[in-house]
N, C-alpha and C. Protein backbone atom coordinates (compact mmCIF):
# COMPACT_ATOMS: atom_id res chain seq x y z
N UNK A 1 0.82 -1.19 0.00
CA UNK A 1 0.00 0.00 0.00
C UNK A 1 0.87 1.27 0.00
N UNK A 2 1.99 1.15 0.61
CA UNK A 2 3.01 2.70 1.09
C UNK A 2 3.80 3.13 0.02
N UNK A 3 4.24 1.32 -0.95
CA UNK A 3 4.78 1.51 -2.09
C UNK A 3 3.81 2.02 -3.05
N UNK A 4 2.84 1.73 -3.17
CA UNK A 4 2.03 1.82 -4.26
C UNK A 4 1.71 3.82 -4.08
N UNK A 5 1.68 4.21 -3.26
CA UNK A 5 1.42 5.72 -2.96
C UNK A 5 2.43 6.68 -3.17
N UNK A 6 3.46 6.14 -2.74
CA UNK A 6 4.73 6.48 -3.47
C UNK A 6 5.75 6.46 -4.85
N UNK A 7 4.81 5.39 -5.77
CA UNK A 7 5.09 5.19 -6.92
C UNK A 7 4.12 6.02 -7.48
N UNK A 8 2.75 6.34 -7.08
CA UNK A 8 1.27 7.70 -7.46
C UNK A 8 2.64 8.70 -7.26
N UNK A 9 2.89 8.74 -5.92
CA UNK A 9 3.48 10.33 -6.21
C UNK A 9 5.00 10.37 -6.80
N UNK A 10 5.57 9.89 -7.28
CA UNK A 10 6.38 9.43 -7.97
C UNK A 10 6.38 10.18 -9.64
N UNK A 11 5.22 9.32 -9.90
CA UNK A 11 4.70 9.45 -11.18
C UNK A 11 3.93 10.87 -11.44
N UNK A 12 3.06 11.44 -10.49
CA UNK A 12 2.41 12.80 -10.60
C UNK A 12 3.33 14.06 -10.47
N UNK A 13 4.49 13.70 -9.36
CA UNK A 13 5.72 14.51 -9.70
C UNK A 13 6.50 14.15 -11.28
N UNK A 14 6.93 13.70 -11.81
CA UNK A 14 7.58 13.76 -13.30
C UNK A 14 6.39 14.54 -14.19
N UNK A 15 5.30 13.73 -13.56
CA UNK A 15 4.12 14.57 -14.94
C UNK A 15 4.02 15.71 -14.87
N UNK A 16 4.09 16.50 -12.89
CA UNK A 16 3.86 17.81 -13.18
C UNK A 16 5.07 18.83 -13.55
N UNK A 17 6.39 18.41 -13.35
CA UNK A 17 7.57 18.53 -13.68
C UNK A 17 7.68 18.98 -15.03
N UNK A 18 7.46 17.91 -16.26
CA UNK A 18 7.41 18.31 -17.24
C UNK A 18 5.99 18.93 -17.50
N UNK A 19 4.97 19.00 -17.05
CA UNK A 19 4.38 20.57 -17.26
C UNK A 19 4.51 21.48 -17.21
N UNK A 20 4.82 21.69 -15.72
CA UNK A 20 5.58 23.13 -15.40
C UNK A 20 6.70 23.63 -16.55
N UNK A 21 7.95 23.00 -16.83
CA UNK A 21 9.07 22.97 -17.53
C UNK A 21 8.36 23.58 -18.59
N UNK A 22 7.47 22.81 -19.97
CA UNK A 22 7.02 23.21 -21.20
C UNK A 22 6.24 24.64 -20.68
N UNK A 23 5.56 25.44 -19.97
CA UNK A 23 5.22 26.15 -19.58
C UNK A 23 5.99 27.60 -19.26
N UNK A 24 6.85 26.96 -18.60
CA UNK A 24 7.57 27.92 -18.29
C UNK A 24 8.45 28.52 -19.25
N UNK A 25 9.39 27.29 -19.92
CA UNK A 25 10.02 28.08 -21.17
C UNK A 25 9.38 28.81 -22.47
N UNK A 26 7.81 28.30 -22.60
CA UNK A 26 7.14 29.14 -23.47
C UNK A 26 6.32 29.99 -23.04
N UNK A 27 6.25 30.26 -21.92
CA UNK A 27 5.84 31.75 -21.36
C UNK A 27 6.32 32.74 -21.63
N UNK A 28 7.63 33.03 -21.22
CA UNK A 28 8.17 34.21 -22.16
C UNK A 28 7.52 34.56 -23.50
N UNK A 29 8.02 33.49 -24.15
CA UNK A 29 7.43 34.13 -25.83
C UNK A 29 6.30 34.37 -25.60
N UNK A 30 4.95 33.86 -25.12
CA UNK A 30 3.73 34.12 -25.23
C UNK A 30 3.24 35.33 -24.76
N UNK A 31 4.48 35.90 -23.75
CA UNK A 31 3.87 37.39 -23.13
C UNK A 31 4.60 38.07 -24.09
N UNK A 32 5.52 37.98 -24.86
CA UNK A 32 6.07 38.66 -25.94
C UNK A 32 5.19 38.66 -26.90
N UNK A 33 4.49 38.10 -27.39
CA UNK A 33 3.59 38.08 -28.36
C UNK A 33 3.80 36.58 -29.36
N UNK A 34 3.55 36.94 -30.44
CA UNK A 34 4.18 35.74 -31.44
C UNK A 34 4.11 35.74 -32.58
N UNK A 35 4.62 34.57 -33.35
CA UNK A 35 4.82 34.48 -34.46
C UNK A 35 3.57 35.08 -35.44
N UNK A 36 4.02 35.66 -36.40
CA UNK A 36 2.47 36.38 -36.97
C UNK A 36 2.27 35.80 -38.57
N UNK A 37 1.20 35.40 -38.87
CA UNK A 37 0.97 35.06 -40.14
C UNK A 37 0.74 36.68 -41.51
N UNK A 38 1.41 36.07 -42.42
CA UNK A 38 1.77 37.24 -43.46
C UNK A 38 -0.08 37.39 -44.07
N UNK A 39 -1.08 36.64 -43.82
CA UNK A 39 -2.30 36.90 -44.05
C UNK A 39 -2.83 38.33 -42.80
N UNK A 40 -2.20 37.98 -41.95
CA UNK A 40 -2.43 39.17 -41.08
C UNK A 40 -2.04 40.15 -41.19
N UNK A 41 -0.93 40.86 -41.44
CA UNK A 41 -0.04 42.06 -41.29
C UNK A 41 -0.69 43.11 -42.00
N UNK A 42 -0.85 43.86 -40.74
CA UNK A 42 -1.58 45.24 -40.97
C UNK A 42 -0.61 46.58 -41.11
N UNK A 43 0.92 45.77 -41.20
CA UNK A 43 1.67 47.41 -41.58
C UNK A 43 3.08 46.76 -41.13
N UNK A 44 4.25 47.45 -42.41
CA UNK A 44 5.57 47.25 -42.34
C UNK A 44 6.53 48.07 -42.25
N UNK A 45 7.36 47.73 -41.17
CA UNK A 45 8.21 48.54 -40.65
C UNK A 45 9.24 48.50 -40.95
N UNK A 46 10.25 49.26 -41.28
CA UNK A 46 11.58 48.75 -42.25
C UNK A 46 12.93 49.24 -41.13
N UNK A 47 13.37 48.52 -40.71
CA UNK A 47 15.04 48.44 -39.58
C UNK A 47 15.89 48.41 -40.31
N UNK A 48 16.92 49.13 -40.21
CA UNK A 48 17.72 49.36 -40.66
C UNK A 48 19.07 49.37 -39.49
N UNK A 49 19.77 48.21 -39.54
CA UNK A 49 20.72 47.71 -38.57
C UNK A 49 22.03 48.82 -39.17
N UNK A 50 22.72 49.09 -38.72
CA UNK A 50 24.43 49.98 -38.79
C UNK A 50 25.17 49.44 -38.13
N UNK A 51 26.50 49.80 -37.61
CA UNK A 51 27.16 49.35 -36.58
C UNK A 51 26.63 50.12 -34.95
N UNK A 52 25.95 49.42 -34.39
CA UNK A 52 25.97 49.46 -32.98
C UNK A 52 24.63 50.96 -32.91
N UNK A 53 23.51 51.03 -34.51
CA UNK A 53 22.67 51.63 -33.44
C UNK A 53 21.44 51.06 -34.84
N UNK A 54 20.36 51.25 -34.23
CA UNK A 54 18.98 50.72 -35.15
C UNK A 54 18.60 52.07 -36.16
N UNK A 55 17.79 52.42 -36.78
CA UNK A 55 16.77 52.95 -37.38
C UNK A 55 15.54 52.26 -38.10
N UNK A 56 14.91 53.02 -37.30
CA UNK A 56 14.19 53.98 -35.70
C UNK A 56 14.86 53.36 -34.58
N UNK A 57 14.67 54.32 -33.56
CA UNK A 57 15.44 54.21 -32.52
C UNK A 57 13.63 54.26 -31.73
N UNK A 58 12.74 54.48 -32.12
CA UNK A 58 11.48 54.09 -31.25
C UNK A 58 10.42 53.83 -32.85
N UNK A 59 9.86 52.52 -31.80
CA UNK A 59 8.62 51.83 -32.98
C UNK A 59 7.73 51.44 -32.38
N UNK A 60 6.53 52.10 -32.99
CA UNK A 60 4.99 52.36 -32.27
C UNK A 60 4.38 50.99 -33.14
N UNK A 61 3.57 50.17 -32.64
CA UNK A 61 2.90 49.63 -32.78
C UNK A 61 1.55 49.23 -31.61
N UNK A 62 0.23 48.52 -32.51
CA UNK A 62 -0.77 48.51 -31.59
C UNK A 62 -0.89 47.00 -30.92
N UNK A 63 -1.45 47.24 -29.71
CA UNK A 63 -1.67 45.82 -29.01
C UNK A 63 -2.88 44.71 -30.03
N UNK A 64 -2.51 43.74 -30.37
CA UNK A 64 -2.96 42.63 -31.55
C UNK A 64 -2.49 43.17 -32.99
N UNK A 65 -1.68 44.09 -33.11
CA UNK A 65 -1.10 44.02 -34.33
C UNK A 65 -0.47 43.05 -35.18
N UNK A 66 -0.01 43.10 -35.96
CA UNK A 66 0.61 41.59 -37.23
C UNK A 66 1.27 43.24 -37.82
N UNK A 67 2.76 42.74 -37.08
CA UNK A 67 3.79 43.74 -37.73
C UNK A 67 4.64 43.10 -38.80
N UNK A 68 5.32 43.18 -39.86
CA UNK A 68 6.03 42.88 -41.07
C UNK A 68 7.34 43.68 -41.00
N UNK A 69 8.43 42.93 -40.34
CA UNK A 69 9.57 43.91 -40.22
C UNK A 69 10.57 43.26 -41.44
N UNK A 70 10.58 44.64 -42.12
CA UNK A 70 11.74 43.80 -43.02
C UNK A 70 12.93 44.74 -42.79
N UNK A 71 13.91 43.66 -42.33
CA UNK A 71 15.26 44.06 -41.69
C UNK A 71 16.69 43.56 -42.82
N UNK A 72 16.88 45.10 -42.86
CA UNK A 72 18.88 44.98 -43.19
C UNK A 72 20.00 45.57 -42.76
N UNK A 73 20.61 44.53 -42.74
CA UNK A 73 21.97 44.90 -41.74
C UNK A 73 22.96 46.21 -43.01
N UNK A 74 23.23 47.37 -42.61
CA UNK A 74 23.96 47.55 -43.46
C UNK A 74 24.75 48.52 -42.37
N UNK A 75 25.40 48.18 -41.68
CA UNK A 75 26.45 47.45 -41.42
C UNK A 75 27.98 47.44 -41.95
N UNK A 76 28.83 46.83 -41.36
CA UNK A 76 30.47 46.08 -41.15
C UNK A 76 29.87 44.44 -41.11
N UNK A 77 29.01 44.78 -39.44
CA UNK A 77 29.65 43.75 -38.94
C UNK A 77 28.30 42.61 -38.70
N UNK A 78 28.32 41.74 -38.29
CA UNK A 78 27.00 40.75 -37.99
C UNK A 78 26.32 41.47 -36.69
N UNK A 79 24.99 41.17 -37.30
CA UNK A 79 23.82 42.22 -36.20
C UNK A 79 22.48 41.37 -36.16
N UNK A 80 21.76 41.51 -34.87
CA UNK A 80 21.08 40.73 -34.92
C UNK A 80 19.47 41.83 -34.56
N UNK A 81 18.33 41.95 -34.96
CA UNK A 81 17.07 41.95 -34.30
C UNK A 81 16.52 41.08 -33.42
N UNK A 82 16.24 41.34 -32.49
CA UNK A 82 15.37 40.53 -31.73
C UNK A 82 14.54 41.27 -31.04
N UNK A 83 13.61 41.04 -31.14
CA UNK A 83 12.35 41.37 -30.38
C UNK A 83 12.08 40.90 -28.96
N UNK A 84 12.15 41.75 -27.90
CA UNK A 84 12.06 40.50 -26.04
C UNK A 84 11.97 42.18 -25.20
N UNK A 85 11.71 41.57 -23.97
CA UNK A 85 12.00 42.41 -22.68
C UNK A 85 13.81 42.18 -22.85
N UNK A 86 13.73 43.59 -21.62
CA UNK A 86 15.19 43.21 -21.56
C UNK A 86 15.94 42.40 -20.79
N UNK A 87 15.24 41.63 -19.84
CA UNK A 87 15.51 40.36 -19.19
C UNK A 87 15.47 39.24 -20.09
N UNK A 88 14.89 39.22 -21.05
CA UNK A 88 15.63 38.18 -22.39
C UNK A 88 15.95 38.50 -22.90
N UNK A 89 16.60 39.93 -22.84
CA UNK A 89 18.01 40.47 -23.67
C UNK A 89 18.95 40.17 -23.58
N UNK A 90 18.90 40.32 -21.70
CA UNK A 90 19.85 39.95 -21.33
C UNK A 90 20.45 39.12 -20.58
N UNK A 91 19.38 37.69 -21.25
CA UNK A 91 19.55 35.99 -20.72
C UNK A 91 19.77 35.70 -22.27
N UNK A 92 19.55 36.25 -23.25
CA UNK A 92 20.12 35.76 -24.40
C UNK A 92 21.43 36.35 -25.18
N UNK A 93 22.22 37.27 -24.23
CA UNK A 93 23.15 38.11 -24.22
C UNK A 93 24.84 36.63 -24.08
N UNK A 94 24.72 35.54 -22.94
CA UNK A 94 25.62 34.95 -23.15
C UNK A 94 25.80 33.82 -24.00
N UNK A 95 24.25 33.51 -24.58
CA UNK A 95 23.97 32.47 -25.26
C UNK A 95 24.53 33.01 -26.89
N UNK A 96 24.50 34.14 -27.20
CA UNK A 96 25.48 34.77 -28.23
C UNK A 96 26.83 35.18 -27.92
N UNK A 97 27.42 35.53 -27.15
CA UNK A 97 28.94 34.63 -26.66
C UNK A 97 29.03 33.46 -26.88
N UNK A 98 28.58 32.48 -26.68
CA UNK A 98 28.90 31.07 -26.76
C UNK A 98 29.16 31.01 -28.00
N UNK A 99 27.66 31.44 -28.49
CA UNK A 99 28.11 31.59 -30.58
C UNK A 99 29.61 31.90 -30.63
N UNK A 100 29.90 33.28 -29.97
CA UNK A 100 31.14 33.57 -30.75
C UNK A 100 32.19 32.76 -30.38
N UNK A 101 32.17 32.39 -28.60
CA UNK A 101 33.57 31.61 -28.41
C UNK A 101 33.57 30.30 -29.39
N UNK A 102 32.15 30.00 -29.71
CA UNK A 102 32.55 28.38 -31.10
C UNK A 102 32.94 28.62 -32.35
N UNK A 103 33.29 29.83 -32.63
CA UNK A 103 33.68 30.32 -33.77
C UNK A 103 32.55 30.06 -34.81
N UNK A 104 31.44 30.59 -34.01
CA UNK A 104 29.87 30.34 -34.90
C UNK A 104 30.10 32.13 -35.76
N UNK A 105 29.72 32.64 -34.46
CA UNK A 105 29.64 34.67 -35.04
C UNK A 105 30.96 35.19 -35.02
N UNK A 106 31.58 35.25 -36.24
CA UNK A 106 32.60 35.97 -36.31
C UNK A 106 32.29 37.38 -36.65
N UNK A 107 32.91 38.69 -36.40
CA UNK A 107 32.75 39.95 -36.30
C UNK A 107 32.07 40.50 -38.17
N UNK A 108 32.50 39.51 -38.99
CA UNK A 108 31.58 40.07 -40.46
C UNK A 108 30.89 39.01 -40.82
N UNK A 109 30.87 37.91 -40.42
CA UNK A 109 30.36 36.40 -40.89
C UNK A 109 29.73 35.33 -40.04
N UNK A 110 28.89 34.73 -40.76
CA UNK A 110 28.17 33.44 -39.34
C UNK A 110 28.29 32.52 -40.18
N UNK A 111 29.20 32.04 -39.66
CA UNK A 111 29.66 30.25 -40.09
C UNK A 111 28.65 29.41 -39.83
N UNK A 112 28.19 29.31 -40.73
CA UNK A 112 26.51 28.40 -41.12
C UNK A 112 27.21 26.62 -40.55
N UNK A 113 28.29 26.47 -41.76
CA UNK A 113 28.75 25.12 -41.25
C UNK A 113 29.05 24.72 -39.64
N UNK A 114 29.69 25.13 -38.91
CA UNK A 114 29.98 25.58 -37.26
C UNK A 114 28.63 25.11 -36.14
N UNK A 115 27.90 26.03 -37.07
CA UNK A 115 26.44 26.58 -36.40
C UNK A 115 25.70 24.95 -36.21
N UNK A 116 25.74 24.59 -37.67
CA UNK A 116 24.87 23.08 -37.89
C UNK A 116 25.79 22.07 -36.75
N UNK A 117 27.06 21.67 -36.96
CA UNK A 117 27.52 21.23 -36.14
C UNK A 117 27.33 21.56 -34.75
N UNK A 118 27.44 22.30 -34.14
CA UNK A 118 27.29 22.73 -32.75
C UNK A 118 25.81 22.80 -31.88
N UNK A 119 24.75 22.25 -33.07
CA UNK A 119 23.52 22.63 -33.10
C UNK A 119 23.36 21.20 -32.36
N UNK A 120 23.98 20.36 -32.77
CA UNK A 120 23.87 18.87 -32.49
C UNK A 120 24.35 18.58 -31.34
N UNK A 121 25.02 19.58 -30.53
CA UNK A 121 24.77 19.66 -29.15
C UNK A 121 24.18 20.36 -28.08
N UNK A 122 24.07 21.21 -28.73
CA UNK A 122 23.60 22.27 -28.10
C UNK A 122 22.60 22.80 -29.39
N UNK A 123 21.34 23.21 -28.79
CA UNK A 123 19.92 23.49 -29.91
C UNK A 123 20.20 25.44 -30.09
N UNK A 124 20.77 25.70 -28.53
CA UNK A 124 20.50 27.14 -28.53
C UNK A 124 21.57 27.71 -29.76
N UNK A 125 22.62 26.72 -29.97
CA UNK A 125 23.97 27.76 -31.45
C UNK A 125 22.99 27.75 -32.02
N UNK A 126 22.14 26.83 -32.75
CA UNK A 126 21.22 27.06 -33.78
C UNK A 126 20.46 28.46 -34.56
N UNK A 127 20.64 29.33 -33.48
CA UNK A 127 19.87 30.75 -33.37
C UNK A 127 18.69 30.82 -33.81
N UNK A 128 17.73 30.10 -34.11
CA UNK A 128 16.47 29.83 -34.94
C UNK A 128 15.26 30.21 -33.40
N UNK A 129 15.28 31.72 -33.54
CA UNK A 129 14.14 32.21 -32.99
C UNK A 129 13.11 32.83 -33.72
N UNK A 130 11.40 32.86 -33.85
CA UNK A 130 10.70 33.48 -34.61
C UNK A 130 10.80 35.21 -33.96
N UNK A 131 10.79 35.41 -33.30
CA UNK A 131 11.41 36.74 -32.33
C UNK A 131 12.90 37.47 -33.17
N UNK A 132 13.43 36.99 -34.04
CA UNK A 132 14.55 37.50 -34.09
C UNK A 132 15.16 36.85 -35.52
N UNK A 133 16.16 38.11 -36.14
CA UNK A 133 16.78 37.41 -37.31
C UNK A 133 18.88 37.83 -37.14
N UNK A 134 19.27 37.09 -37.18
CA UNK A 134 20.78 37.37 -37.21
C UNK A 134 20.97 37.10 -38.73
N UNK A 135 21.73 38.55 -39.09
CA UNK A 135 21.94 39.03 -40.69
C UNK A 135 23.80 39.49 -40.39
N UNK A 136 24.58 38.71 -41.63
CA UNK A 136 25.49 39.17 -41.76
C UNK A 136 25.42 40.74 -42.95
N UNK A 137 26.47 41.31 -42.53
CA UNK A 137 26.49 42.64 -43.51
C UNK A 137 25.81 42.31 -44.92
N UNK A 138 24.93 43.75 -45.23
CA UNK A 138 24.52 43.31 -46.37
C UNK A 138 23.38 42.38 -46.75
N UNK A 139 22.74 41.52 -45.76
CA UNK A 139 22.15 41.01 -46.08
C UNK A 139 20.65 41.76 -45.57
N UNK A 140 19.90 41.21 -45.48
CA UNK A 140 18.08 41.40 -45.65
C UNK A 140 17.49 39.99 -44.98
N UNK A 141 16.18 40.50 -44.65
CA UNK A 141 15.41 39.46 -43.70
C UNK A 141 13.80 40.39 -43.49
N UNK A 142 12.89 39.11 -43.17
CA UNK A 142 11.66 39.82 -42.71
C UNK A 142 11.48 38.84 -41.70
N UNK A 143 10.57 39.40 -40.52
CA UNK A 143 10.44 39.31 -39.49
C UNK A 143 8.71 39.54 -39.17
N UNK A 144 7.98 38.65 -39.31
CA UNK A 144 6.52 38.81 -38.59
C UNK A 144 6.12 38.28 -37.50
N UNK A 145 5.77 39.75 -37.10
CA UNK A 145 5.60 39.45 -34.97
C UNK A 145 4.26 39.79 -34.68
N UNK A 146 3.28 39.04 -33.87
CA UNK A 146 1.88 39.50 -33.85
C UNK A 146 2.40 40.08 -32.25
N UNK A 147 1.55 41.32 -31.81
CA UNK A 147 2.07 42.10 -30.85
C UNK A 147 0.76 41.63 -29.89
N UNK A 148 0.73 41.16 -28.53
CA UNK A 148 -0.44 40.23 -28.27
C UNK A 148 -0.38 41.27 -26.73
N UNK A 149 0.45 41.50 -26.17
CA UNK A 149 0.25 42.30 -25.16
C UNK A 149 1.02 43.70 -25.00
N UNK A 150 1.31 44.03 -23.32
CA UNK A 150 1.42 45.81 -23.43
C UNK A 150 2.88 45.27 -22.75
N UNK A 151 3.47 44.57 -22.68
CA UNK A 151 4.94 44.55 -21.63
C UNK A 151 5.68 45.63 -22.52
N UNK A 152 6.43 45.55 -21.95
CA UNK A 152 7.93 46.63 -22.36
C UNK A 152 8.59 45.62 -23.03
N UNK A 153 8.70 46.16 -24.70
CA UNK A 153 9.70 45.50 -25.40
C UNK A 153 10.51 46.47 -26.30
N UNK A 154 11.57 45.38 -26.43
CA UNK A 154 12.95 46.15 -27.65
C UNK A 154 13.28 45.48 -28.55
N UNK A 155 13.59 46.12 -29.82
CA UNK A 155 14.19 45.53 -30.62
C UNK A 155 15.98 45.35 -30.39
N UNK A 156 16.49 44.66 -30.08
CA UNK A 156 18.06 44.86 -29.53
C UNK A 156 18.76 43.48 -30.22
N UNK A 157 20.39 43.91 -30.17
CA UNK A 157 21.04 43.29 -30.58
C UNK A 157 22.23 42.83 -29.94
N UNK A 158 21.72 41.71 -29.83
CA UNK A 158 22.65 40.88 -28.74
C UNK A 158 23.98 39.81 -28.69
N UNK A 159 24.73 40.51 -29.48
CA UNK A 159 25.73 40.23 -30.12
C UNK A 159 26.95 40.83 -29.04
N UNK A 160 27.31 39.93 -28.95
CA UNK A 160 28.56 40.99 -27.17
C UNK A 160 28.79 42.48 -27.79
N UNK A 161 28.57 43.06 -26.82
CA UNK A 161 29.36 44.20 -26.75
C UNK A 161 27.83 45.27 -27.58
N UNK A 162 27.37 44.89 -28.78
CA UNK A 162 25.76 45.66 -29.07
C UNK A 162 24.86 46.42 -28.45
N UNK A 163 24.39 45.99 -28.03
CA UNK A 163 23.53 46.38 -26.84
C UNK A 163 24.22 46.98 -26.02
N UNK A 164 24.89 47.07 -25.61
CA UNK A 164 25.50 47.95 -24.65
C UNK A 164 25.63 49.08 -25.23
N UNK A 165 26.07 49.02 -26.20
CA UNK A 165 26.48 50.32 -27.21
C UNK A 165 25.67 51.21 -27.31
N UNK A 166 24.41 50.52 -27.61
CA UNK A 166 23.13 51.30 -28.02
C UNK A 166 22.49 50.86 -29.20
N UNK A 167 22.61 49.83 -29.40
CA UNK A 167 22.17 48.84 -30.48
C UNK A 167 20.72 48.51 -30.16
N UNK A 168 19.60 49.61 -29.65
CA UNK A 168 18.32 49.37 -29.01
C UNK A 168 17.56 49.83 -29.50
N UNK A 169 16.28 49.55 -29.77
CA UNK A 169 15.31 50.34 -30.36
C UNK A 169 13.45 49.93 -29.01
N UNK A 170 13.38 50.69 -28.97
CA UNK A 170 12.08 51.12 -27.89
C UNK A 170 10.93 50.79 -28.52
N UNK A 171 10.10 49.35 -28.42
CA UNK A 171 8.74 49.05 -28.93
C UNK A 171 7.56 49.71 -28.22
N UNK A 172 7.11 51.06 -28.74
CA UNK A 172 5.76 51.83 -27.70
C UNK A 172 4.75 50.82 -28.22
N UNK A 173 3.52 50.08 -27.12
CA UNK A 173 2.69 48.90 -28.00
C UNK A 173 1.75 49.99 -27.36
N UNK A 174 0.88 50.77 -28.31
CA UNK A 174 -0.36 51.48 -28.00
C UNK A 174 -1.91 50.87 -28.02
């Protein structure tokens, strides 16, 4: 009987374990808003990455919007958009170090080959967030974000040393 109650709670702990867990790591994104379908998008905003600052430096959008960001780095050096609070700015601030110490983000280039390899141990080199596009110089990207609540967000770039700089841009969600 004592075993059998202890193998119940055994088992209801792992189940609620991995609930909590899937929950928790997709909470963030969900108070960030999310991925937005291109049938939706009610208006496009064009970023324009440089070295170490955005244009616009503030971007108004409305709460349930379907924004269409089409982003280019023009740039030197590799730059990234991402869309978050700045507490996942700056929890995704060493996870792009890591990129660079694997010789994933080099200062003009992202070693695609590196990336795939390293992916196979680690998911986070991968960089594959719908929140965000990492563009080497020169290149172009679009970005659709449905804007679902009012938190405080930025567009920032979290590439060491970026963001600090002033590599920020101020999301007003009206």
């Amino acid at each position: 009987m004592k075993l059998l109650r202890i193998m119940k709670n055994f088992v209801l702990t792992i189940i609620l374990t991995f609930f909590f867990q899937s929950h928790l790591f997709s909470a963030p994104m969900k108070m960030i808003g999310m991925k937005g379908k291109v049938s939706e998008v009610s208006k496009t905003i064009k970023i324009d990455m440089y070295d170490n600052y955005y244009k616009p430096k503030i971007i108004n959008v409305k709460k349930g919007e379907t924004v269409r960001f089409v982003v280019e780095n023009k740039g030197l050096l590799v730059h990234e958009f991402n869309i978050a609070t700045m507490k996942m700015h700056k929890k995704h601030g060493p996870e792009m170090l890591d990129m660079m110490k694997n010789g994933i983000l080099l200062p003009n280039k992202i070693n695609k080959k590196k990336m795939k390899q390293m992916a196979k141990m680690n998911h986070k080199m991968t960089h594959s967030h719908s929140n965000s596009v990492l563009l080497e110089p020169k290149q172009k990207a679009e970005l659709i974000w449905k804007f679902t609540s009012n938190v405080r967000l930025f567009g920032g770039c979290n590439v060491p040393g970026h963001l600090e700089a002033g590599m920020i841009s101020k999301i007003n969600i009206n």
